[in-house]
Protein backbone atom coordinates (compact mmCIF):
# COMPACT_ATOMS: atom_id res chain seq x y z
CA UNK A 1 0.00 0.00 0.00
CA UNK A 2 1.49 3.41 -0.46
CA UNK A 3 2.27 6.45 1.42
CA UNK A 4 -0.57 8.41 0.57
CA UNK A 5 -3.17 5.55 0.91
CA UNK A 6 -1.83 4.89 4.56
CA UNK A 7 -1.81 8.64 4.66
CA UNK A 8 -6.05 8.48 4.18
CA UNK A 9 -6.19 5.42 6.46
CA UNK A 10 -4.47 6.53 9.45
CA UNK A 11 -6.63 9.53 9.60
CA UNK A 12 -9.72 7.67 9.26
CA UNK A 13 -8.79 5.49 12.46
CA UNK A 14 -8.67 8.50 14.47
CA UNK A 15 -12.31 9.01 14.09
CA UNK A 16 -14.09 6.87 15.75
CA UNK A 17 -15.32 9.11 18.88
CA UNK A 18 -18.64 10.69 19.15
CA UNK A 19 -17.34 13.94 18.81
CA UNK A 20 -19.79 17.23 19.39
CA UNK A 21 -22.62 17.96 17.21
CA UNK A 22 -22.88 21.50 15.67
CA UNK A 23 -25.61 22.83 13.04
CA UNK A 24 -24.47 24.50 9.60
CA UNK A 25 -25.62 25.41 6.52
CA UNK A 26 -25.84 22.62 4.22
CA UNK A 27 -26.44 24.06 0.60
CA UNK A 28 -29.89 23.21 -1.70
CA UNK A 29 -28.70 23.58 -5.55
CA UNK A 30 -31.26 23.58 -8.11
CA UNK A 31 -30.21 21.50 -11.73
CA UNK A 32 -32.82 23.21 -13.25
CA UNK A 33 -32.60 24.79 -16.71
CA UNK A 34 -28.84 22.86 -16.52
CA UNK A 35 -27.56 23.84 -20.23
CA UNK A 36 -28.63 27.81 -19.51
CA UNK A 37 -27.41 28.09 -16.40
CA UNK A 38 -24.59 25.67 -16.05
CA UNK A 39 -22.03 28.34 -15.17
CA UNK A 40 -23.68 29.28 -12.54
CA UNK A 41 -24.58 26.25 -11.12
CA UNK A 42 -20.59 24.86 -11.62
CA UNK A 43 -19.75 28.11 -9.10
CA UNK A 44 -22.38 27.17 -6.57
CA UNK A 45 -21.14 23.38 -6.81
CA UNK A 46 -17.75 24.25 -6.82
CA UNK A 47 -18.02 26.75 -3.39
CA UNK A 48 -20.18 24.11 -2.05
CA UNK A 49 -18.00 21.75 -2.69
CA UNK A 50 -14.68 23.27 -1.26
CA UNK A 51 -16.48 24.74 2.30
CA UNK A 52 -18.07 21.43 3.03
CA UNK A 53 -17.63 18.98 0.88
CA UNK A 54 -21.22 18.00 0.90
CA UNK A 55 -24.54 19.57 -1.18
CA UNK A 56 -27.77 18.92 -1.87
CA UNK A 57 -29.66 18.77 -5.48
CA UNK A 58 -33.29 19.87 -6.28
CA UNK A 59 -34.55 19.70 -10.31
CA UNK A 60 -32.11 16.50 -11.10
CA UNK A 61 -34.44 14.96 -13.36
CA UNK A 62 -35.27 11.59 -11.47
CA UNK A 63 -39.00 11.75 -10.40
CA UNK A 64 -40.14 11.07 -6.89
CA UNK A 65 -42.55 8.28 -7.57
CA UNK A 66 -38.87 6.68 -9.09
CA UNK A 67 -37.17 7.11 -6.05
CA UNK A 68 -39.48 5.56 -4.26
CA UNK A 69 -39.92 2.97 -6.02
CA UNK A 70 -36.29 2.12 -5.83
CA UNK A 71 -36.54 2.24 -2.19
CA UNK A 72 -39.43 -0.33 -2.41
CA UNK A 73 -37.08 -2.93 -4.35
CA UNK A 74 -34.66 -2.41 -2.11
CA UNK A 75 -37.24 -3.20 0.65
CA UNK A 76 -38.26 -6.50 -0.84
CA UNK A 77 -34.54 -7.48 -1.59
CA UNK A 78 -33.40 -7.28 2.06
CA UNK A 79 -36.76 -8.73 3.03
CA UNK A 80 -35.76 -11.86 1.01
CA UNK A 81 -34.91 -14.94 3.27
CA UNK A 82 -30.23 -14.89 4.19
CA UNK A 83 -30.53 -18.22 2.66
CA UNK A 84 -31.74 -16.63 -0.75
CA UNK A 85 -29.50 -13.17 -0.52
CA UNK A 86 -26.78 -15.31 0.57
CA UNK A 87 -26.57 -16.98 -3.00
CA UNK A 88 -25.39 -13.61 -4.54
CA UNK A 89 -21.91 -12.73 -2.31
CA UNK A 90 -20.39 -9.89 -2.54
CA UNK A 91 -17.19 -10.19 -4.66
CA UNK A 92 -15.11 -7.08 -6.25
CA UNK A 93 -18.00 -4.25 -5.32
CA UNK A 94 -21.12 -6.30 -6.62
CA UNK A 95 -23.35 -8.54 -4.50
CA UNK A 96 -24.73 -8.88 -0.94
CA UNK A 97 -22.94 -8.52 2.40
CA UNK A 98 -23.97 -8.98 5.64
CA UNK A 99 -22.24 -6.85 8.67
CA UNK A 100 -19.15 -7.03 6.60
CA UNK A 101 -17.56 -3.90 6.54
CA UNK A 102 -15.10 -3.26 9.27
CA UNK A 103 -14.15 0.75 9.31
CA UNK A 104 -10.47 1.42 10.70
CA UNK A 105 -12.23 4.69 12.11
CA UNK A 106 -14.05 1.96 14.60
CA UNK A 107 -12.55 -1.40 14.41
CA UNK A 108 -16.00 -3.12 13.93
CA UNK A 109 -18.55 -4.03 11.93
CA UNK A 110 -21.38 -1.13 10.62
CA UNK A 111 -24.47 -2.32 11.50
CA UNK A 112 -25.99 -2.50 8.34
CA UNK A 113 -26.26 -5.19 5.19
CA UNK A 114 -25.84 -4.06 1.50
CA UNK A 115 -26.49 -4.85 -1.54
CA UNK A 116 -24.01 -3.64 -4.65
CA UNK A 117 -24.52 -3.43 -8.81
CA UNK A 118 -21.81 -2.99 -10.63
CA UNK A 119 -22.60 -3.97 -14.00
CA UNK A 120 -20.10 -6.02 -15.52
CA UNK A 121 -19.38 -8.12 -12.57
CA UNK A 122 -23.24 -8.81 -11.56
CA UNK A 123 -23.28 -12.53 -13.45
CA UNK A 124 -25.19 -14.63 -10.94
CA UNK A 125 -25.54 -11.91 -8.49
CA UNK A 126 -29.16 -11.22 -9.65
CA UNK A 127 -32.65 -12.71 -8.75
CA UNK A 128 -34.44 -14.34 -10.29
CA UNK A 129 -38.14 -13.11 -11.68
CA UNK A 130 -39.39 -15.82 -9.81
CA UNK A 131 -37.99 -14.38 -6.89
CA UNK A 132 -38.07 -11.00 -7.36
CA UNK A 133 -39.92 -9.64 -11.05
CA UNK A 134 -38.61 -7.23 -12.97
CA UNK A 135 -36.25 -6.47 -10.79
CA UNK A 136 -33.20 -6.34 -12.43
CA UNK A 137 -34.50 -4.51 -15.28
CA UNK A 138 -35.87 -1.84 -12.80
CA UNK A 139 -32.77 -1.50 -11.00
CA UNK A 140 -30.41 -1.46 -14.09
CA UNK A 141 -33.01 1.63 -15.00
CA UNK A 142 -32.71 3.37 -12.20
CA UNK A 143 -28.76 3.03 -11.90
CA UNK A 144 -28.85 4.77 -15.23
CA UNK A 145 -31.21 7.26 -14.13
CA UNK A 146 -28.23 8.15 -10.99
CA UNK A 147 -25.36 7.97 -13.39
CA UNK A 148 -27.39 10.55 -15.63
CA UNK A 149 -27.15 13.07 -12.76
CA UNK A 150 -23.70 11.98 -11.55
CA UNK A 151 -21.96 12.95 -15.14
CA UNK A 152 -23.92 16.28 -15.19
CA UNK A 153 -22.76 16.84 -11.75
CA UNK A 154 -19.10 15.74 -12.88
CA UNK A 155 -18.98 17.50 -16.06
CA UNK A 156 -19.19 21.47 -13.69
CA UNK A 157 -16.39 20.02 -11.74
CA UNK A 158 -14.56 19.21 -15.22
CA UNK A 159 -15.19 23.23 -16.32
CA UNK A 160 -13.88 24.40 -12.75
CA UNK A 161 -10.81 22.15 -13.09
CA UNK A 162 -9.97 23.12 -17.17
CA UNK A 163 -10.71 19.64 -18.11
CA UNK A 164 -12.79 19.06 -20.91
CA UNK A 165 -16.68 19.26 -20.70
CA UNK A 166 -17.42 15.13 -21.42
CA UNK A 167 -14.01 14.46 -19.50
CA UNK A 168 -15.64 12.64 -16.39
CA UNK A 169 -18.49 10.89 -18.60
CA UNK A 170 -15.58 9.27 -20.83
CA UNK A 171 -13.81 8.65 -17.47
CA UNK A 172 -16.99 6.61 -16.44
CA UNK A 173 -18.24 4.84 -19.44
CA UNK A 174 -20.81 2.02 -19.00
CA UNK A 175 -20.13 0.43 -22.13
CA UNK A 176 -16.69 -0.68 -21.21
CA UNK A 177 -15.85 -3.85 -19.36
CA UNK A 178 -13.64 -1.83 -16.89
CA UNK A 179 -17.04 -0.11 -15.63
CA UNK A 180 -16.87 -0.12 -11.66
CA UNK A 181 -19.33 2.53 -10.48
CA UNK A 182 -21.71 1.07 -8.32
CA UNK A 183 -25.56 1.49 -7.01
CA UNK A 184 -25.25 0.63 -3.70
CA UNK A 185 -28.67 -0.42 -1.66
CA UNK A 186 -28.11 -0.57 2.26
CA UNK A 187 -30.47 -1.51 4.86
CA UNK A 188 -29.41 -0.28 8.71
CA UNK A 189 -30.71 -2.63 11.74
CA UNK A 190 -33.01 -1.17 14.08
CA UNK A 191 -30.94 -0.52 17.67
CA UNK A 192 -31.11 0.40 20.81
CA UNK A 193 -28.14 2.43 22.33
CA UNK A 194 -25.58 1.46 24.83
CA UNK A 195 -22.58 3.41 26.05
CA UNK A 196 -19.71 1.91 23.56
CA UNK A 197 -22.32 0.41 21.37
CA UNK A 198 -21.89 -0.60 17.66
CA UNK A 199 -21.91 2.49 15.13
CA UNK A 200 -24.85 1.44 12.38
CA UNK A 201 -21.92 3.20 10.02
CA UNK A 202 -18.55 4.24 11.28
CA UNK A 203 -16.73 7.47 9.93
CA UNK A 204 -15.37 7.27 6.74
CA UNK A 205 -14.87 8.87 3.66
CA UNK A 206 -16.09 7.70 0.06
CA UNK A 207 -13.19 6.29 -2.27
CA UNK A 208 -15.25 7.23 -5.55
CA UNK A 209 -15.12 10.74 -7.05
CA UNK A 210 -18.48 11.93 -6.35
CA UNK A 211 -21.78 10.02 -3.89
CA UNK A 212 -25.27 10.72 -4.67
CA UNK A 213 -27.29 9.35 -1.51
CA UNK A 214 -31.35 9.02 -1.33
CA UNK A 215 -32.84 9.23 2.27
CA UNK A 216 -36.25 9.07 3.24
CA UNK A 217 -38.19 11.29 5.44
CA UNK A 218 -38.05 9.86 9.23
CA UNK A 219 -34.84 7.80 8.46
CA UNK A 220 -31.99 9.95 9.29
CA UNK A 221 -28.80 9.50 10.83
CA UNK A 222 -26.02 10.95 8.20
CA UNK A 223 -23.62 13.31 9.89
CA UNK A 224 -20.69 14.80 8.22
CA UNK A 225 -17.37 16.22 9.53
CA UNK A 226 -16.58 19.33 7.02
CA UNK A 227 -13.28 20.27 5.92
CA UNK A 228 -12.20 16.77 7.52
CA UNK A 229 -11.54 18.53 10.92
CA UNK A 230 -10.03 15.68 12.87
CA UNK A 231 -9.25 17.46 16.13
CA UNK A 232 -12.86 18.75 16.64
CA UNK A 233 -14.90 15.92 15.51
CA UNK A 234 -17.52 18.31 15.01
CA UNK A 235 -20.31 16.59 13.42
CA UNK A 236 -23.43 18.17 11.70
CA UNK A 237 -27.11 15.84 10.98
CA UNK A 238 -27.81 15.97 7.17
CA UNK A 239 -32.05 15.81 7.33
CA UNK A 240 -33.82 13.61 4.85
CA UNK A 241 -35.67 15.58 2.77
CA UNK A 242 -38.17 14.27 0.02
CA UNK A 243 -36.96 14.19 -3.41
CA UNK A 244 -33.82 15.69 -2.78
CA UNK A 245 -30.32 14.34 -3.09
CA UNK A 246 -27.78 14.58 -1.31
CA UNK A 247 -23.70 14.50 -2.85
CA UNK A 248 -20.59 14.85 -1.22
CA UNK A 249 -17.05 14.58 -3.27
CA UNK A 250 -15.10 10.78 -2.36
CA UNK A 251 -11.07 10.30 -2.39
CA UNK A 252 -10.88 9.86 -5.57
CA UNK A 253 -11.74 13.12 -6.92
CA UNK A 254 -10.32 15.10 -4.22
CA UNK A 255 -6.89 13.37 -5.25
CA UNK A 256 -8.01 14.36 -8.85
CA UNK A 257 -8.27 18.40 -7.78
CA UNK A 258 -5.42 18.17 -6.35
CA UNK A 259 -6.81 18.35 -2.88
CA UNK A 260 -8.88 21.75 -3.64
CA UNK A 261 -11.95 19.39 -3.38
CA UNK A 262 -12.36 17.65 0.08
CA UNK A 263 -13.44 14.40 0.86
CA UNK A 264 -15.19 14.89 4.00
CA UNK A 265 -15.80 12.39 6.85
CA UNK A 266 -19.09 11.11 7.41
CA UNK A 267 -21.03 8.39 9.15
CA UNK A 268 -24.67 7.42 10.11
CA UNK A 269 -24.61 7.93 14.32
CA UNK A 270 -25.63 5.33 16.12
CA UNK A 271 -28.66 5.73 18.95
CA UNK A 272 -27.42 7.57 22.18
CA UNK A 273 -28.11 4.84 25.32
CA UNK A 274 -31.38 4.72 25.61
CA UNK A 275 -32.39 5.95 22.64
CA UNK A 276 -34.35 3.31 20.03
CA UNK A 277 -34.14 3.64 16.08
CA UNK A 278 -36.20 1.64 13.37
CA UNK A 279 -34.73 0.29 10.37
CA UNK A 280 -33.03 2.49 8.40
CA UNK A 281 -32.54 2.27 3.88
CA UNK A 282 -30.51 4.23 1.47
CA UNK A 283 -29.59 4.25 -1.77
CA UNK A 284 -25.96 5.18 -2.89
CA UNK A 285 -24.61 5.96 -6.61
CA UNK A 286 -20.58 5.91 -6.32
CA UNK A 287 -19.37 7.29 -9.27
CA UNK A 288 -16.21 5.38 -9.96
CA UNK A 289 -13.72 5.76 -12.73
CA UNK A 290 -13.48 2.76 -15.41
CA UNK A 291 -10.71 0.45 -14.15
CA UNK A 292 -8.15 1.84 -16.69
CA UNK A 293 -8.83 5.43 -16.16
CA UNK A 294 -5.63 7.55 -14.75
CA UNK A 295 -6.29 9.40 -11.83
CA UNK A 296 -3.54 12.95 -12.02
CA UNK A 297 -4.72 16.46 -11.00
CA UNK A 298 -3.94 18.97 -13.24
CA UNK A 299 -1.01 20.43 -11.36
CA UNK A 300 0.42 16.61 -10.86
CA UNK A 301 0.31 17.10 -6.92
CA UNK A 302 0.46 12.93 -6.48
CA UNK A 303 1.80 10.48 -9.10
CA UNK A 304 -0.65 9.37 -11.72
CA UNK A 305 -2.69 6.12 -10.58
CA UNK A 306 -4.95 3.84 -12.49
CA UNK A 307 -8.66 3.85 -11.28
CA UNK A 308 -8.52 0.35 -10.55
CA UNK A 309 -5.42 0.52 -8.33
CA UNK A 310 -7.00 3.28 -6.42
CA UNK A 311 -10.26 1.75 -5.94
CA UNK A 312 -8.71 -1.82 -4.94
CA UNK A 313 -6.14 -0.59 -1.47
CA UNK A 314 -9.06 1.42 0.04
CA UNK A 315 -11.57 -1.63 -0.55
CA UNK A 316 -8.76 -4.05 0.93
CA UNK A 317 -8.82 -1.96 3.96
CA UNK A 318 -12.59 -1.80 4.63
CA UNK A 319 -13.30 -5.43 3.38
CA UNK A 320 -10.86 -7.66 3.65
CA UNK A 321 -9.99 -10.18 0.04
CA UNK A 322 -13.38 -8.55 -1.52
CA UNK A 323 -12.10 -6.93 -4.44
């Protein structure tokens, strides 16, 4: 592993306490009337983007009744017997775990089971229509819906960084067998707290270059950590709101910027003792370069690194032989 992946590593195992909560502004910024006003909205993203590393997005495109209805499959996958989900393991960033991932911020297992698409590596990962119908037709639909938005998202980061405008949509190309962004469906266990209890998701940061995360209304739980300010720990509650989404830049393209772009730390808190939550599902679209992509910031801060490299330490260290 090298220096700068140990670098990201050994701060994310210093972040396991509870740290202080503190409200801020976390920004709302409306896609719509993209082509017209993409300027504009690439300065919003951009400001957004380098204060807290996390934003919201209203007029995306993906209607409401479509987000739920993701959130519905999702619902009837994890409701599906471990017997059944446990025929479709998670392998290289597609398939089903089960209290798997171990964060070095915590040292144990999020309370939580996933399940991943990543579309060239899903053969025998799917159900069947007996099992579930339609359902990978629907999901495949909806993933394309989320990488829509993702590439429109990517393509005002590509204008603020000089790149060319398609440079992030060539950079993630579903056609190609080296495809490895991933929808990501995660269900989190109902708990009660305990002093030292589990985290439902310890605090990380995202190894993609950009996260687009659904919540729903009643189900919240996602803090962030702006600016990754280790020594405070201060930690501010990202509401669910309906139809929104809610982004925050990964590792990968803050390497890309050439650290301008910060990959924040975030988690999703666990109850305080005493304190009782219900079940808890979101839906996650990593954007992820293609395998063969070369990650190097325009001012060549790091040495240049394939996408696949990149992707494959920081999944080693988060689930271990899984990629």
């Amino acid at each position: 592993m090298n220096s700068f992946a140990l670098h990201e590593l050994s701060k994310e195992a210093l972040m396991g306490a509870r740290g202080e909560e503190t409200a801020r502004d976390v920004r709302i910024i409306d896609l719509s009337d993209f082509e017209t006003r993409k300027e504009e909205i690439a300065d919003a993203l951009w400001q957004a983007s380098v204060e807290i590393g996390f934003f919201q997005v209203s007029g995306h495109g993906i209607p409401l009744d479509d987000i739920n209805a993701a959130f519905s499959r999702a619902e009837q996958f994890f409701a599906l017997p471990e017997a059944v989900k446990g025929q479709f393991p998670l392998n290289r960033n597609a398939g089903w775990e089960y209290r798997a991932q171990i964060r070095p911020s915590t040292g144990k297992p999020d309370q939580k089971e996933s399940y991943q698409v990543t579309r060239p590596r899903m053969t025998d990962l799917w159900p069947d229509d007996a099992t579930l119908p339609g359902f990978r037709e629907a999901v495949l639909t909806f993933e394309r819906q989320c990488w829509e938005v993702g590439m429109k998202l990517l393509s005002c980061f590509a204008l603020k960084m000089g790149f060319p405008d398609d440079f992030f949509t060539q950079a993630h190309d579903p056609s190609q067998e080296t495809y490895q962004s991933t929808l990501r469906m995660l269900h989190y266990f109902a708990l009660t707290g305990e002093p030292d209890g589990p985290w439902r998701a310890g605090a990380h940061t995202d190894f993609d270059c950009l996260t687009l995360l659904f919540q729903q209304a009643g189900q919240g739980g996602l803090q962030v950590c702006p600016g990754k300010e280790m020594e405070s720990q201060s930690w501010t509650s990202i509401e669910p709101l309906e139809g929104l989404i809610t982004c925050n830049i990964g590792d990968m393209l803050m390497r890309w910027s050439d650290d301008k772009l910060p990959s924040n730390f975030h988690r999703v808190r666990s109850p305080l003792p005493g304190e009782s939550v219900s079940d808890r599902y979101s839906l996650a679209f990593f954007c992820q370069a293609n395998e063969d992509v070369v990650i190097e910031g325009p001012e060549k801060k790091y040495p240049p690194i394939t996408a696949k490299a990149y992707l494959a330490q920081r999944i080693s260290a988060n689930f271990s032989g899984k990629y």
